[in-house]
PDB file of N, CA and C in Angstrom:
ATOM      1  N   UNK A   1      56.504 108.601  96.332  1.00  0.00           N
ATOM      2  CA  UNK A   1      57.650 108.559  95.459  1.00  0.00           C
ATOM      3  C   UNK A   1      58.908 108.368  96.308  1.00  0.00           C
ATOM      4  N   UNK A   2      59.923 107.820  95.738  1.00  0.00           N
ATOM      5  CA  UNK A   2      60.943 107.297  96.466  1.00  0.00           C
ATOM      6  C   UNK A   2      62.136 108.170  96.039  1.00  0.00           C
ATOM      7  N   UNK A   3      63.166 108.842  97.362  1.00  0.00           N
ATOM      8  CA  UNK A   3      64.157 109.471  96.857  1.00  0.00           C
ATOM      9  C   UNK A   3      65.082 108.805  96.408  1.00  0.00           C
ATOM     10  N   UNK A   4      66.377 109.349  96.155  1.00  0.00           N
ATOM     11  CA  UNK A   4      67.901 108.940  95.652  1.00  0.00           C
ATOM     12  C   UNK A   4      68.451 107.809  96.750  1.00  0.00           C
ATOM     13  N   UNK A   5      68.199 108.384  97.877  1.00  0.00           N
ATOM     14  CA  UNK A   5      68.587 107.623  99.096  1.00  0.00           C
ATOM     15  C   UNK A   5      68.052 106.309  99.454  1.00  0.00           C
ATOM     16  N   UNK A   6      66.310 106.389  99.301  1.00  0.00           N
ATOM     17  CA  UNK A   6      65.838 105.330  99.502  1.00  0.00           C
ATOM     18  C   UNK A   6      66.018 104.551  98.206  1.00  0.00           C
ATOM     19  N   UNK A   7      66.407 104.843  97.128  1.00  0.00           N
ATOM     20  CA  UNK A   7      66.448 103.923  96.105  1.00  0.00           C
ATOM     21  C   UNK A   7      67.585 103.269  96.025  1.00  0.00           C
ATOM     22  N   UNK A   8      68.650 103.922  95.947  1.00  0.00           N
ATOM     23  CA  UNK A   8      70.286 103.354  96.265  1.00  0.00           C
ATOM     24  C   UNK A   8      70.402 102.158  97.746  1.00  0.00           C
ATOM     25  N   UNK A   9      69.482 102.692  98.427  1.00  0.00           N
ATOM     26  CA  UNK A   9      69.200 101.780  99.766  1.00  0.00           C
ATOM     27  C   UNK A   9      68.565 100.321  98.890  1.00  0.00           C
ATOM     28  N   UNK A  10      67.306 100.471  98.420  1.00  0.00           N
ATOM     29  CA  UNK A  10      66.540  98.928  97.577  1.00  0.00           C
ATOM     30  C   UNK A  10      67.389  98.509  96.958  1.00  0.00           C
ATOM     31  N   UNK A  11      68.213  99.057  95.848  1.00  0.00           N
ATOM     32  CA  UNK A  11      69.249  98.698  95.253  1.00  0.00           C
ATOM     33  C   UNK A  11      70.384  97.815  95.596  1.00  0.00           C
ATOM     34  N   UNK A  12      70.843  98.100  97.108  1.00  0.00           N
ATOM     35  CA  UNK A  12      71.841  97.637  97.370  1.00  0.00           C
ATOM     36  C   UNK A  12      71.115  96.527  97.915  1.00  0.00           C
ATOM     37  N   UNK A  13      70.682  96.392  98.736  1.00  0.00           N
ATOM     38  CA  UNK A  13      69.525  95.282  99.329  1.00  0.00           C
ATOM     39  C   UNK A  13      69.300  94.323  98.245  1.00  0.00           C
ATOM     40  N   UNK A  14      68.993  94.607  97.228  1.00  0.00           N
ATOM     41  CA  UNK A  14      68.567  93.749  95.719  1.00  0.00           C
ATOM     42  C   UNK A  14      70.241  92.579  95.401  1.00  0.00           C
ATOM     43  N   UNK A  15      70.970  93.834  95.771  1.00  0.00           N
ATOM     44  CA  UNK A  15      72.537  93.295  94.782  1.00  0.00           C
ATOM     45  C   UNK A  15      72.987  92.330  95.862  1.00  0.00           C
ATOM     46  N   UNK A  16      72.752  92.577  97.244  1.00  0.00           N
ATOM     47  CA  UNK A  16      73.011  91.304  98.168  1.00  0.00           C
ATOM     48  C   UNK A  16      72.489  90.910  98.426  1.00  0.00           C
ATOM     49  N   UNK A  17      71.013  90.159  98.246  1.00  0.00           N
ATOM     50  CA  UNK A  17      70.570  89.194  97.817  1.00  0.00           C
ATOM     51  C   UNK A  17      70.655  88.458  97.323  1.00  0.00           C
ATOM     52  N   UNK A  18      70.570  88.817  95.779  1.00  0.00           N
ATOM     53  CA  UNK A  18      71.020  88.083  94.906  1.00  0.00           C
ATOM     54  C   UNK A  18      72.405  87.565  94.930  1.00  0.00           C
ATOM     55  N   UNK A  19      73.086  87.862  95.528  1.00  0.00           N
ATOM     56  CA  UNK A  19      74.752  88.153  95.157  1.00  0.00           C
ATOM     57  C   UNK A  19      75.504  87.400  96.627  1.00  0.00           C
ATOM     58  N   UNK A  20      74.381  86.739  97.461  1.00  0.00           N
ATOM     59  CA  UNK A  20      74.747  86.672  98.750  1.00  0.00           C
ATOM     60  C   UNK A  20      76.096  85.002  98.733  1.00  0.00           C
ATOM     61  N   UNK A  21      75.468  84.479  97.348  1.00  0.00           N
ATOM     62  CA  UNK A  21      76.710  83.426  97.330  1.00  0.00           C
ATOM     63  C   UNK A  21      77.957  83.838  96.735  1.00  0.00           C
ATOM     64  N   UNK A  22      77.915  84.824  96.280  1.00  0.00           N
ATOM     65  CA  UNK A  22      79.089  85.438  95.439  1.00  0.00           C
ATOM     66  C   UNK A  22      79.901  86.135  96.835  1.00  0.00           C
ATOM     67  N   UNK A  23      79.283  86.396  97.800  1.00  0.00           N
ATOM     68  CA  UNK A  23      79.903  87.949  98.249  1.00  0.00           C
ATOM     69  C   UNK A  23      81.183  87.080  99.222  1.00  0.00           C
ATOM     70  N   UNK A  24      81.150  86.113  99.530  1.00  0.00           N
ATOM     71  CA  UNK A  24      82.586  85.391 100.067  1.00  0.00           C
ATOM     72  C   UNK A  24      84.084  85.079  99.140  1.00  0.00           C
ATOM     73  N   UNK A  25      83.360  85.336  98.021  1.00  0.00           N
ATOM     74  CA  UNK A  25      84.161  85.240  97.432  1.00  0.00           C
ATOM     75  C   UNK A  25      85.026  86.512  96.660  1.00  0.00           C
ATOM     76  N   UNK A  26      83.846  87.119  96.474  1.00  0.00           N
ATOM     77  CA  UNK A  26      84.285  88.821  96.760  1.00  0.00           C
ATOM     78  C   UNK A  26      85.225  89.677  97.551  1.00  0.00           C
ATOM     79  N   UNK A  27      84.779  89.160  98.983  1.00  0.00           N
ATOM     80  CA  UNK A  27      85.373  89.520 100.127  1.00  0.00           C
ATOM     81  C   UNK A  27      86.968  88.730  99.842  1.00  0.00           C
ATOM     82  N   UNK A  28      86.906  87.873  99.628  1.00  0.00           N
ATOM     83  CA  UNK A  28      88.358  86.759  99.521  1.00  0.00           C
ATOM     84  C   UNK A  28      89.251  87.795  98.874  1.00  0.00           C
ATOM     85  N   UNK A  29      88.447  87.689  97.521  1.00  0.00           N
ATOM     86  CA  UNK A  29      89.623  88.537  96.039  1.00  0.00           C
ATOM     87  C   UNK A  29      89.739  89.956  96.765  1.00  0.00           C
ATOM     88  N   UNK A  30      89.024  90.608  97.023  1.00  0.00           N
ATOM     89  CA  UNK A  30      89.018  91.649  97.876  1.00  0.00           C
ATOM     90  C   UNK A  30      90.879  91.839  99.093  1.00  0.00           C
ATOM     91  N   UNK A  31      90.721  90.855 100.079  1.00  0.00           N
ATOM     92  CA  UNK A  31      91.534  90.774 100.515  1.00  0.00           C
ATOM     93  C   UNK A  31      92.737  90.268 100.086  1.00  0.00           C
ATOM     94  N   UNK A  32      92.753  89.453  98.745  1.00  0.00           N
ATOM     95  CA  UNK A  32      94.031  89.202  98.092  1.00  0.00           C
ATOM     96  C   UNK A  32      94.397  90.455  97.315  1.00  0.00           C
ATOM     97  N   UNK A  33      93.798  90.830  97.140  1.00  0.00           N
ATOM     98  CA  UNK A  33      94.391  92.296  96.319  1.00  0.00           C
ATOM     99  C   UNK A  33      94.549  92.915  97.486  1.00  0.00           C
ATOM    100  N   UNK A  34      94.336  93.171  98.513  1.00  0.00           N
ATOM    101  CA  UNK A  34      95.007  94.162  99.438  1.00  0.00           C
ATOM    102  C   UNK A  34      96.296  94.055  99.993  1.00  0.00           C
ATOM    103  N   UNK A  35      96.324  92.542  99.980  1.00  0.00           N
ATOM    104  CA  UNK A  35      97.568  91.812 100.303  1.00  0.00           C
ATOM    105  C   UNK A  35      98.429  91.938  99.415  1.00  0.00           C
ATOM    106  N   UNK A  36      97.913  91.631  98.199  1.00  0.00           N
ATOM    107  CA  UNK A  36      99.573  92.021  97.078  1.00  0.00           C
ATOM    108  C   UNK A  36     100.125  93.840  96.709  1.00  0.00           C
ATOM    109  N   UNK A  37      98.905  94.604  97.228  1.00  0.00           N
ATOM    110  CA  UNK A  37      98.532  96.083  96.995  1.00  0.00           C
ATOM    111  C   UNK A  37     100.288  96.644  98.277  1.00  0.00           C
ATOM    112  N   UNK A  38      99.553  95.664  99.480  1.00  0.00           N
ATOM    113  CA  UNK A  38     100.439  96.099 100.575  1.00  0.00           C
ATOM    114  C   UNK A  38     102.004  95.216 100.356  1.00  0.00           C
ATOM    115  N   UNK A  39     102.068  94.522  99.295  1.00  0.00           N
ATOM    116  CA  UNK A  39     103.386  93.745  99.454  1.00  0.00           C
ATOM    117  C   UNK A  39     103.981  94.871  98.710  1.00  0.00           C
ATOM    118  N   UNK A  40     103.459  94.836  97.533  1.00  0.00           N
ATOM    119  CA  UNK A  40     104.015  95.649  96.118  1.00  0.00           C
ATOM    120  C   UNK A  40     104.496  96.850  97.026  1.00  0.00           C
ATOM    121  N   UNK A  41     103.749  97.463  97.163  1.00  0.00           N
ATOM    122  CA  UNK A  41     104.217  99.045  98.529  1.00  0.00           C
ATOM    123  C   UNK A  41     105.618  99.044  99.254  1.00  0.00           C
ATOM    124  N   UNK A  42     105.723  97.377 100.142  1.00  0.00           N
ATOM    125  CA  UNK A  42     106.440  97.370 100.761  1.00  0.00           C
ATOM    126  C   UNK A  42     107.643  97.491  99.799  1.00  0.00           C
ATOM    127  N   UNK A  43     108.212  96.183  98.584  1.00  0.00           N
ATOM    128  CA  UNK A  43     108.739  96.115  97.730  1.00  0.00           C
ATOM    129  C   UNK A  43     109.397  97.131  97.185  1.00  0.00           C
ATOM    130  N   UNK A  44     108.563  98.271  97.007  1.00  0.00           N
ATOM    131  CA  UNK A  44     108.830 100.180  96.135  1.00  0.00           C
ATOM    132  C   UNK A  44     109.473 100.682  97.260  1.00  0.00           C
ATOM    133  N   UNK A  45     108.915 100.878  98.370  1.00  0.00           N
ATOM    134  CA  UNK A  45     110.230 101.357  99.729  1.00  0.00           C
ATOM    135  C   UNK A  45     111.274 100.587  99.943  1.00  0.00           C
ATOM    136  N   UNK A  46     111.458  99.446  99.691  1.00  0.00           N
ATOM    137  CA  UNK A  46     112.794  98.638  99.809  1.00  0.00           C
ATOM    138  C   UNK A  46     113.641  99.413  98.331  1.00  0.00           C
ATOM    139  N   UNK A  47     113.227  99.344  97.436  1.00  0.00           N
ATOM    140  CA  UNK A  47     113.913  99.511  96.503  1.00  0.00           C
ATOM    141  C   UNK A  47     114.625 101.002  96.243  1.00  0.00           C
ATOM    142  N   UNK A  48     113.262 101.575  96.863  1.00  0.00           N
ATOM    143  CA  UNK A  48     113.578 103.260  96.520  1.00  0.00           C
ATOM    144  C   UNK A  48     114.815 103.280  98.278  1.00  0.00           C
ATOM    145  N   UNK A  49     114.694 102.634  99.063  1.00  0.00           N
ATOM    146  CA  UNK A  49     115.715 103.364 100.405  1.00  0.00           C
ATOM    147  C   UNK A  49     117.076 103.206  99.881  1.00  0.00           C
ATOM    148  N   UNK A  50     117.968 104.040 100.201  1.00  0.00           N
ATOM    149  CA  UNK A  50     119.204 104.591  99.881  1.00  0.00           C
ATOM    150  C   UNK A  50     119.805 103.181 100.429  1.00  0.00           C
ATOM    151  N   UNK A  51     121.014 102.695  99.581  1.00  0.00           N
ATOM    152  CA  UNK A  51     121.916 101.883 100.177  1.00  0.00           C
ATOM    153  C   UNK A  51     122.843 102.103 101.249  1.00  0.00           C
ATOM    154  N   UNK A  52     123.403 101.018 102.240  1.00  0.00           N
ATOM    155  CA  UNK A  52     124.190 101.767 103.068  1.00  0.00           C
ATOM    156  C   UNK A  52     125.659 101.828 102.271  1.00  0.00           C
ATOM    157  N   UNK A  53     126.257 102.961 102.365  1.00  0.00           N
ATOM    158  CA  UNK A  53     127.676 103.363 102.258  1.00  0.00           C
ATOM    159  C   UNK A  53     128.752 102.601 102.295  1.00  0.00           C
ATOM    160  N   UNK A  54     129.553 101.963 101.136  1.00  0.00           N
ATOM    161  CA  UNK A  54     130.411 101.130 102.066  1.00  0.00           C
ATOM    162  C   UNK A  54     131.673 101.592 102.926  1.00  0.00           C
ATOM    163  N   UNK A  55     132.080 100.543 103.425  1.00  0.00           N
ATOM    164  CA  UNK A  55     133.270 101.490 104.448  1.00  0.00           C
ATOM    165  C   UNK A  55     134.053 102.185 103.625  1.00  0.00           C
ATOM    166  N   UNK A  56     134.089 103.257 104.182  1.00  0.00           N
ATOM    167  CA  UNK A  56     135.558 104.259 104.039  1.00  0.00           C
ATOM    168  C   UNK A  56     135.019 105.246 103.037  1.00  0.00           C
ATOM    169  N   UNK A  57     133.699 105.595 102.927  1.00  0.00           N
ATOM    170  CA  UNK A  57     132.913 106.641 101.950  1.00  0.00           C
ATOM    171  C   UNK A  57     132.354 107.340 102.691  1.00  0.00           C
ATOM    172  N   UNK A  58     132.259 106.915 104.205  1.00  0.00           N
ATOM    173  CA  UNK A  58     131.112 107.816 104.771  1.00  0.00           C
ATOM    174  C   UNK A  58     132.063 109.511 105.672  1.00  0.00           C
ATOM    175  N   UNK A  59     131.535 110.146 106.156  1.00  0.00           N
ATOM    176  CA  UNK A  59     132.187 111.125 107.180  1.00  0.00           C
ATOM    177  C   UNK A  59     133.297 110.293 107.721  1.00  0.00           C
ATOM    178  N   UNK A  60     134.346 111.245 107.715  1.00  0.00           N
ATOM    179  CA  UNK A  60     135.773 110.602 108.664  1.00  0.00           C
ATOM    180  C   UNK A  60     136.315 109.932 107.544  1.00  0.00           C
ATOM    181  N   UNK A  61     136.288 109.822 106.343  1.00  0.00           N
ATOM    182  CA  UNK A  61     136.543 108.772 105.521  1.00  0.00           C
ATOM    183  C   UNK A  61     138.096 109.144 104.762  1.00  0.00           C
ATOM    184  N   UNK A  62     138.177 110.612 105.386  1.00  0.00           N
ATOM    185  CA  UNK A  62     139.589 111.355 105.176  1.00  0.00           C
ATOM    186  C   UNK A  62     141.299 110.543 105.722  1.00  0.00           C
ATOM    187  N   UNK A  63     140.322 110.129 106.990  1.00  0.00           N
ATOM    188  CA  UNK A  63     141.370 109.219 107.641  1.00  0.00           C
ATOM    189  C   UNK A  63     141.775 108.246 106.883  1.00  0.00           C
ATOM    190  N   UNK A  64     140.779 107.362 106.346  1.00  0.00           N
ATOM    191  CA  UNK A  64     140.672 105.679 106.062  1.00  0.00           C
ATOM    192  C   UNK A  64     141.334 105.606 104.597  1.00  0.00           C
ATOM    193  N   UNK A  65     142.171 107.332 103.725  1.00  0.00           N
ATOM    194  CA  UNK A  65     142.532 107.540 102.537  1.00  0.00           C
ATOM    195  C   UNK A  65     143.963 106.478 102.306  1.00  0.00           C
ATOM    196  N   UNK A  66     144.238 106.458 103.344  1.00  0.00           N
ATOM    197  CA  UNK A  66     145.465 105.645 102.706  1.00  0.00           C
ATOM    198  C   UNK A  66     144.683 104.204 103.173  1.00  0.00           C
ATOM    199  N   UNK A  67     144.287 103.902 103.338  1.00  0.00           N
ATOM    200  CA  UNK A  67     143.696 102.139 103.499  1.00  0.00           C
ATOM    201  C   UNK A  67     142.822 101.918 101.777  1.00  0.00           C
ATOM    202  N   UNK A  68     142.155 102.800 101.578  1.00  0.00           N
ATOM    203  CA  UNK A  68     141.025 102.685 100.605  1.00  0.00           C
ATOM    204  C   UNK A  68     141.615 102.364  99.261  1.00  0.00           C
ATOM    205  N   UNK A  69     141.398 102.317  98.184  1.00  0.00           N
ATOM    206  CA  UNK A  69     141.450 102.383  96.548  1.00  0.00           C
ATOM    207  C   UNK A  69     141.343 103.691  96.515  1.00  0.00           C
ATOM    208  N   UNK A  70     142.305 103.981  95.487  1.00  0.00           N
ATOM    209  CA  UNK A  70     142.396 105.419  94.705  1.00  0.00           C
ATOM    210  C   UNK A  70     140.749 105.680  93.912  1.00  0.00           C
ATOM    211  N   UNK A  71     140.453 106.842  94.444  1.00  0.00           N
ATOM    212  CA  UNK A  71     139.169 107.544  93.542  1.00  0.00           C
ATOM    213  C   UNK A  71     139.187 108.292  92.387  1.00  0.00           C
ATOM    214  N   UNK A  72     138.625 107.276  91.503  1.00  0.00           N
ATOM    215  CA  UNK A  72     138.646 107.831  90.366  1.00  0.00           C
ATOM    216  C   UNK A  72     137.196 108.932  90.014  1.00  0.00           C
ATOM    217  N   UNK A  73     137.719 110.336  89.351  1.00  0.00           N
ATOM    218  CA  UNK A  73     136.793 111.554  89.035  1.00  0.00           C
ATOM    219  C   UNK A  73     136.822 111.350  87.387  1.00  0.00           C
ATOM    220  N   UNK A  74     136.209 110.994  86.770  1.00  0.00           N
ATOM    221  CA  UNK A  74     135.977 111.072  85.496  1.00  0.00           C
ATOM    222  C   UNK A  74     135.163 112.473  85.560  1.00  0.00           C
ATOM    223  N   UNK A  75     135.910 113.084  83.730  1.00  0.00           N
ATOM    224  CA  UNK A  75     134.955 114.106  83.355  1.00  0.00           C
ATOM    225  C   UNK A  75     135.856 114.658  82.138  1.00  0.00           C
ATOM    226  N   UNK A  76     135.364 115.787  81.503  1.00  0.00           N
ATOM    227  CA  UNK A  76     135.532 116.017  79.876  1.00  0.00           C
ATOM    228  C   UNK A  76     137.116 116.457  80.389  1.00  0.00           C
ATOM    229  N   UNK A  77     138.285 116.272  79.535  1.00  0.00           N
ATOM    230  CA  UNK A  77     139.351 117.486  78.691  1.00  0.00           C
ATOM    231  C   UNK A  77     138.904 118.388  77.977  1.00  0.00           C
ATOM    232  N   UNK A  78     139.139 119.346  78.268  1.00  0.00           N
ATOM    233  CA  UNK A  78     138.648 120.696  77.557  1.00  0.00           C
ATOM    234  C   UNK A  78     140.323 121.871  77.488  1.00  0.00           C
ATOM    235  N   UNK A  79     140.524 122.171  76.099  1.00  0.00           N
ATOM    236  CA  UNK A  79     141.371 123.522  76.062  1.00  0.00           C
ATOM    237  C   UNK A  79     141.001 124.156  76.930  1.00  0.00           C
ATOM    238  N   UNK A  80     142.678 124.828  77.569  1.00  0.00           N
ATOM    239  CA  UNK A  80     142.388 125.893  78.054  1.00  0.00           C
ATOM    240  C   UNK A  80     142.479 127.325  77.403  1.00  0.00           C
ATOM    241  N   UNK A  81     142.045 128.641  77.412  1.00  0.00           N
ATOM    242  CA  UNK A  81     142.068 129.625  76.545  1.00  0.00           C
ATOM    243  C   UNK A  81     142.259 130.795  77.036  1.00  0.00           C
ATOM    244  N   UNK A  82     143.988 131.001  77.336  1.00  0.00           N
ATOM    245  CA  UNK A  82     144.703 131.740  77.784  1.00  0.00           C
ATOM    246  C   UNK A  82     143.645 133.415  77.094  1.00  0.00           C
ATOM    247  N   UNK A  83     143.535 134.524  78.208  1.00  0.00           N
ATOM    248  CA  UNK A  83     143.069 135.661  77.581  1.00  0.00           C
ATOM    249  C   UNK A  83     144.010 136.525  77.496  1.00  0.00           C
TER     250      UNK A  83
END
């Protein structure tokens, strides 16, 4: 009687055989999907990395206040409620 091991072994032996004109082409699609797997990847880290700063936002940028555009802080008006 034949175990799990030796049968999965005939098995696979069977599937490349039969399959031995297919398997170049396998291997191909195989490697095109790894290739677009590894572009797409690259693509998501480009997108997700932080932009660089433009001048006069970064540290020291206290100095560069009178060169720059006035910064605008948007946010609510709210009463104030003297106690």
């Amino acid at each position: 009687m034949l175990g799990i091991g030796e049968l999965t072994l005939v098995l696979l032996v069977i599937v490349v055989v039969l399959s031995i004109k297919r398997l170049p082409d396998l291997v191909r699609s195989a490697g095109k999907a790894a290739r677009i797997l590894k572009s797409e990847k690259r693509a998501l880290k480009e997108q997700d990395a932080p932009q660089p700063a433009p001048p006069g936002t970064g540290p020291g940028a206290a100095n560069d206040d009178a060169r720059s555009s006035p910064r605008v802080i948007r946010g609510e008006t709210t009463e104030r409620r003297d106690p």
